[in-house]
C-alpha atoms as a PDB file:
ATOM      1  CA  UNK A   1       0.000   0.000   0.000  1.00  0.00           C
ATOM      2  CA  UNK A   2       1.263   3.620  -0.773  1.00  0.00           C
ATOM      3  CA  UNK A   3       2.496   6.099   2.087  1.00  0.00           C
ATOM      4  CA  UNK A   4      -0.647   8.541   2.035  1.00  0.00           C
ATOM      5  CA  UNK A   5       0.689  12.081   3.057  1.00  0.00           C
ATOM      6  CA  UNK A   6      -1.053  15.201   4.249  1.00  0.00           C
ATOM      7  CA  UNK A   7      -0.123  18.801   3.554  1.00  0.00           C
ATOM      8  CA  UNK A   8      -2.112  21.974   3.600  1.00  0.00           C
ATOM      9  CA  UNK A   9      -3.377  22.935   0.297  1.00  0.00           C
ATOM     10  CA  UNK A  10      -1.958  25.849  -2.129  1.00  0.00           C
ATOM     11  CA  UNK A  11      -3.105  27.997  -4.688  1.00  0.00           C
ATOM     12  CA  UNK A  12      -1.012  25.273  -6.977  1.00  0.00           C
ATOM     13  CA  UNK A  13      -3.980  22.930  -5.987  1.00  0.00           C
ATOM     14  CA  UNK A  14      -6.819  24.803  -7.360  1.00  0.00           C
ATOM     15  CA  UNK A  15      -7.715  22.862 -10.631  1.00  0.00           C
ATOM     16  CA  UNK A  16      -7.835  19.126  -9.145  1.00  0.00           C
ATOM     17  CA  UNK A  17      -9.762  20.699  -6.371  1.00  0.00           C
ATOM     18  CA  UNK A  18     -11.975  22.262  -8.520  1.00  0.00           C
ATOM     19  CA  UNK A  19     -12.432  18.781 -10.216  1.00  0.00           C
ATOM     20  CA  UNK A  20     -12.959  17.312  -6.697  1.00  0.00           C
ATOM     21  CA  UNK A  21     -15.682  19.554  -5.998  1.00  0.00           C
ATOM     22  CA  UNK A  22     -17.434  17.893  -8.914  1.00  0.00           C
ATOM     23  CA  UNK A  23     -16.735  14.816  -7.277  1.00  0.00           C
ATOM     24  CA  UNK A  24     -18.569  15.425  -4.191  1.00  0.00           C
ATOM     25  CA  UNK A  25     -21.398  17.025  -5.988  1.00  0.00           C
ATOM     26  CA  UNK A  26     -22.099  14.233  -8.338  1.00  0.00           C
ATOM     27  CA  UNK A  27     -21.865  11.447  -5.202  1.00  0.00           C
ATOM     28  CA  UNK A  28     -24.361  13.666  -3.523  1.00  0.00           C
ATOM     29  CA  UNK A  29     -26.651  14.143  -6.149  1.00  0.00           C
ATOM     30  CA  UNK A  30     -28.433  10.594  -5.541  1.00  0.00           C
ATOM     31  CA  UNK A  31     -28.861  12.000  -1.794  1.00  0.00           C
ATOM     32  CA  UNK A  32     -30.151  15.520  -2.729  1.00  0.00           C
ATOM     33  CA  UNK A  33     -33.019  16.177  -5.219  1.00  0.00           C
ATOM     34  CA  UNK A  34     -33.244  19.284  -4.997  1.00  0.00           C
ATOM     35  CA  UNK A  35     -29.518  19.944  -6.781  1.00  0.00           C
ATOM     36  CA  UNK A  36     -29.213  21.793  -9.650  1.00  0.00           C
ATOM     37  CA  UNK A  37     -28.676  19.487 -13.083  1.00  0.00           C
ATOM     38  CA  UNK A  38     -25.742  22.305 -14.062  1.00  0.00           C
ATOM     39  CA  UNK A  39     -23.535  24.820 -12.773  1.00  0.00           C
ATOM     40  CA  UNK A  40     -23.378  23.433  -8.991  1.00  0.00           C
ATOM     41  CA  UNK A  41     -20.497  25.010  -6.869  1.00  0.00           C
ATOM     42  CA  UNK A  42     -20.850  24.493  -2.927  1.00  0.00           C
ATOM     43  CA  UNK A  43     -16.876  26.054  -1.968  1.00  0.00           C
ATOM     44  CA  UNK A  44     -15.223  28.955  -2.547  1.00  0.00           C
ATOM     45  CA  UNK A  45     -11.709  27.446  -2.977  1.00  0.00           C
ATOM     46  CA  UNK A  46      -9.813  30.089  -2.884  1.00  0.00           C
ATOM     47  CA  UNK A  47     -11.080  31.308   0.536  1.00  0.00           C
ATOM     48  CA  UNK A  48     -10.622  27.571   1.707  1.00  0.00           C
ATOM     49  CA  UNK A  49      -6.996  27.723   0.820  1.00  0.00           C
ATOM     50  CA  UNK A  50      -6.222  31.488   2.044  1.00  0.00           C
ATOM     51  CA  UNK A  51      -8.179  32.231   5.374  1.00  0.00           C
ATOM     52  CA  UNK A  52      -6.772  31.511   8.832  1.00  0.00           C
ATOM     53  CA  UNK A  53      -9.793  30.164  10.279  1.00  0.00           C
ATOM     54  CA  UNK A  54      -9.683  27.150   7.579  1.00  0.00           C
ATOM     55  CA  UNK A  55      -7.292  24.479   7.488  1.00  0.00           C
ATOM     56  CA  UNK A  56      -7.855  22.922   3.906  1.00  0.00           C
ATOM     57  CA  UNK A  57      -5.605  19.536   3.421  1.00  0.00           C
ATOM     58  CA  UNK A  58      -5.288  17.663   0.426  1.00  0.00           C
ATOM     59  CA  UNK A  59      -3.782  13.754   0.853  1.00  0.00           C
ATOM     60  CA  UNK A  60      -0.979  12.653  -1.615  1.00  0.00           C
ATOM     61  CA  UNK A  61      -0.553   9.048  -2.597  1.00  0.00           C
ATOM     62  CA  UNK A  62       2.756   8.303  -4.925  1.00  0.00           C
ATOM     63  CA  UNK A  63       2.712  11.779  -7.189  1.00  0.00           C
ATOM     64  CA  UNK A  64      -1.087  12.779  -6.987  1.00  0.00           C
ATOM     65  CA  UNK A  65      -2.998  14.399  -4.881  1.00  0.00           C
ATOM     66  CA  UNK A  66      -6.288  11.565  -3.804  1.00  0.00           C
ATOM     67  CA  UNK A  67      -8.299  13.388  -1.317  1.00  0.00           C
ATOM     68  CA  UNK A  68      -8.976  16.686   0.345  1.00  0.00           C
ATOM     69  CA  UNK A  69     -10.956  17.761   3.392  1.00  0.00           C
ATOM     70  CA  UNK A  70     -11.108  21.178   5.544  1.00  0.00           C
ATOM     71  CA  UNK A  71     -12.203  22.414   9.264  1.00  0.00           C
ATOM     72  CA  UNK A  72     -13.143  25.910   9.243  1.00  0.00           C
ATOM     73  CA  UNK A  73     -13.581  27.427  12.314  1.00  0.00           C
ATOM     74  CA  UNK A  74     -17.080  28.640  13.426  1.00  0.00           C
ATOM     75  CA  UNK A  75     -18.648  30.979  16.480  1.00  0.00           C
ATOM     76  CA  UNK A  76     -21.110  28.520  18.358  1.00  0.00           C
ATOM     77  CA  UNK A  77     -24.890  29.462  19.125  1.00  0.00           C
ATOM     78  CA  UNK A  78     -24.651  31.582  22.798  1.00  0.00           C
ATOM     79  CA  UNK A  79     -26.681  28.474  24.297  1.00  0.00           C
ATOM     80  CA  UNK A  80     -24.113  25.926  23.583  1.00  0.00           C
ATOM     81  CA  UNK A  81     -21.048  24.962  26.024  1.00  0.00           C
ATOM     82  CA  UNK A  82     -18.770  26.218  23.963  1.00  0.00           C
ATOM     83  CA  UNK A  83     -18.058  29.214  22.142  1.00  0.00           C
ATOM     84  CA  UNK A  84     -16.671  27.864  19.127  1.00  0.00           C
ATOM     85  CA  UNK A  85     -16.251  25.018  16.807  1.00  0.00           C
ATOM     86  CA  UNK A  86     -14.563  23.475  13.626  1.00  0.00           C
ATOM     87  CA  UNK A  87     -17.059  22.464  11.130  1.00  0.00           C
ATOM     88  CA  UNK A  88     -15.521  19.704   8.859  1.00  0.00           C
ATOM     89  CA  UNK A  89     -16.338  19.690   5.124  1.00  0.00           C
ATOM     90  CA  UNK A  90     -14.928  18.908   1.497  1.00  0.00           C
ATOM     91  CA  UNK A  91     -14.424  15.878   2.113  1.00  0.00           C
ATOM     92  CA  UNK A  92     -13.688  13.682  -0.912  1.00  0.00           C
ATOM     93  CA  UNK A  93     -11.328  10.676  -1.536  1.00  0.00           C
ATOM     94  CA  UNK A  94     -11.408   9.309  -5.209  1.00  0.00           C
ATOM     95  CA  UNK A  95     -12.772   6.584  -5.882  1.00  0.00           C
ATOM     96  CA  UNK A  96     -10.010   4.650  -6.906  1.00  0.00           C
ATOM     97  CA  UNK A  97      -8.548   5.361  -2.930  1.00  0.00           C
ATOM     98  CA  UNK A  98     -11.721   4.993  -0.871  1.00  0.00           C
ATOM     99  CA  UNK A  99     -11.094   2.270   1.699  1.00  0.00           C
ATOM    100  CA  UNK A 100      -7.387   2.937   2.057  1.00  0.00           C
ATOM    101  CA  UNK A 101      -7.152   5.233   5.398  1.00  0.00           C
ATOM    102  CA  UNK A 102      -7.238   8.455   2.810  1.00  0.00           C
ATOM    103  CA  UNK A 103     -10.007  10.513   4.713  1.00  0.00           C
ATOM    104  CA  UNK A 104      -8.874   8.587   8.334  1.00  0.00           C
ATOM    105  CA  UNK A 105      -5.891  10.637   8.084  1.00  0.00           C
ATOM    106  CA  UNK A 106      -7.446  13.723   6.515  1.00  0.00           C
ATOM    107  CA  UNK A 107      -9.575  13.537   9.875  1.00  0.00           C
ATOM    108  CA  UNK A 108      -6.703  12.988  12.149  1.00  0.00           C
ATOM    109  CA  UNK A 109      -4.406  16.291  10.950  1.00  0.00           C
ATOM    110  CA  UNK A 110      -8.147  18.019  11.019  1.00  0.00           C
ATOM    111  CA  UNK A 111      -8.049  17.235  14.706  1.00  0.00           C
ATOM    112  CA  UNK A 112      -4.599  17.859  15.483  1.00  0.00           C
ATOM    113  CA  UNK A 113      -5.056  21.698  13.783  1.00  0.00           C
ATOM    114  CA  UNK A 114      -8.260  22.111  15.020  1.00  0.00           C
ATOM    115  CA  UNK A 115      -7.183  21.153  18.816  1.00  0.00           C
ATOM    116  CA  UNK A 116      -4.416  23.875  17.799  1.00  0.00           C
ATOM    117  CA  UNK A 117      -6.900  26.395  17.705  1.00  0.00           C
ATOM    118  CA  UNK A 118      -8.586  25.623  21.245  1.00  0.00           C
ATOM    119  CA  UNK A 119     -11.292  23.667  19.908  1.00  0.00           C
ATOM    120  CA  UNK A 120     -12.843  21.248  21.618  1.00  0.00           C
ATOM    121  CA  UNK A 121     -15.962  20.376  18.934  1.00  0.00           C
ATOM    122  CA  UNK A 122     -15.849  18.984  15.147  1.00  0.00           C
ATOM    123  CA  UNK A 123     -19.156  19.122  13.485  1.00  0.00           C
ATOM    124  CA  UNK A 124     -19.796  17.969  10.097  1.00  0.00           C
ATOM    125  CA  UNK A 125     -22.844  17.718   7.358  1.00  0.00           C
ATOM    126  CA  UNK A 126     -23.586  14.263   6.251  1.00  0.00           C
ATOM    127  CA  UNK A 127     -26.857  12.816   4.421  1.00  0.00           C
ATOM    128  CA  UNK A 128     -29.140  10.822   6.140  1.00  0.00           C
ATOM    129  CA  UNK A 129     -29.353   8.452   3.611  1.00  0.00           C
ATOM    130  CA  UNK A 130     -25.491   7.833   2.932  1.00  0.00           C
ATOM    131  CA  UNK A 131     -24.823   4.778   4.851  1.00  0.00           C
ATOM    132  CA  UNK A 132     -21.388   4.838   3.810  1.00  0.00           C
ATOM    133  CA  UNK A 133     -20.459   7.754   5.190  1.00  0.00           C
ATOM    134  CA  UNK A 134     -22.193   7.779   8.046  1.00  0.00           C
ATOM    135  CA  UNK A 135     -20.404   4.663   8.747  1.00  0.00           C
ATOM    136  CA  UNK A 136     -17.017   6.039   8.326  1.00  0.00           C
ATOM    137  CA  UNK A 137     -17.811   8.962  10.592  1.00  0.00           C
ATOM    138  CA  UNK A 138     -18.753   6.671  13.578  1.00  0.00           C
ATOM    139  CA  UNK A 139     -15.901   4.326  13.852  1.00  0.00           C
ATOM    140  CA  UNK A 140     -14.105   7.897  13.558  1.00  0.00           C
ATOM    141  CA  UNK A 141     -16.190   8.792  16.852  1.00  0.00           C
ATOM    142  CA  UNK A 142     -18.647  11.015  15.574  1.00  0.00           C
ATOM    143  CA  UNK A 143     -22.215  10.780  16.592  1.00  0.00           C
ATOM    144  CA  UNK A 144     -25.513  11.737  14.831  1.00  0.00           C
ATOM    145  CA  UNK A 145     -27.274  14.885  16.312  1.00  0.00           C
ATOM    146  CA  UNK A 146     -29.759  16.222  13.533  1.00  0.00           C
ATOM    147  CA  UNK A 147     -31.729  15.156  11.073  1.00  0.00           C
ATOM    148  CA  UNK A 148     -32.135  18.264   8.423  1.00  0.00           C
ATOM    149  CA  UNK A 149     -35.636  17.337   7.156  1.00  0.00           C
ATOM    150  CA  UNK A 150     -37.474  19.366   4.153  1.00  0.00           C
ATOM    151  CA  UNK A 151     -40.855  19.362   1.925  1.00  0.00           C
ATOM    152  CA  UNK A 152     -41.749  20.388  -1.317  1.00  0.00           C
ATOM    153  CA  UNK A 153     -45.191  22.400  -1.017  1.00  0.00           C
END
């Protein structure tokens, strides 16, 4: 098995990342209706790469780059026990590298960065419906909380 290793993204990065954000649309689509068919852009990558608050790391296996993930750092609601939190998102592994530790250690230099910052919380987005991930995010030690429900009227 390849050595996986994480860095922090550059500027260098922009056009695979721009590809992987096409990735994680078109996984989500099956999970999300109410997408857009065209033109669907959830990050601003440049502001993911650039800003203090966000640690954006991209995962190298041989020469490429296989995976990317960021924590961005977020004020809490006043009624919660803490004032702030990372929120985890981007995160994508190819397909070809799923199963291989990729977005384990994404998660783990996430955490070490994040506890950097004084933060005690990660929070994180996934759909209700992806099994998969939800899997992968509970033997990481995350829990579900919500359940972000909507109708069509």
């Amino acid at each position: 098995m390849e050595q996986i290793i994480i860095r922090k993204a550059t500027l260098s990065d922009l056009d695979i990342l721009l590809q992987f954000e096409q990735g994680v649309v078109e996984a989500e689509r099956p999970f999300n209706p109410v997408l857009k068919e065209t033109g669907v852009h959830y990050y601003n990558i440049n502001e993911l790469i650039t800003a203090d608050h966000i640690e954006l790391l991209v995962a190298l296996s041989g020469t490429g780059i296989v995976g990317c993930g960021y924590a961005r750092i977020e004020s809490a609601k006043p009624y919660l026990k803490y004032d702030r939190y990372a929120y985890l998102g981007f995160m994508y592994v190819i397909p070809e590298h799923r199963g291989k530790g990729v977005n384990k250690a994404i998660l783990h230099e996430l955490t070490i960065w994040s506890k950097a910052q004084g933060i005690t919380e990660l929070r994180l987005d996934v759909y209700s419906d992806n099994a998969i991930a939800i899997k992968a995010y509970e033997k990481a030690g995350f829990k579900k909380l919500f359940i972000h429900m909507r109708s069509e009227i």
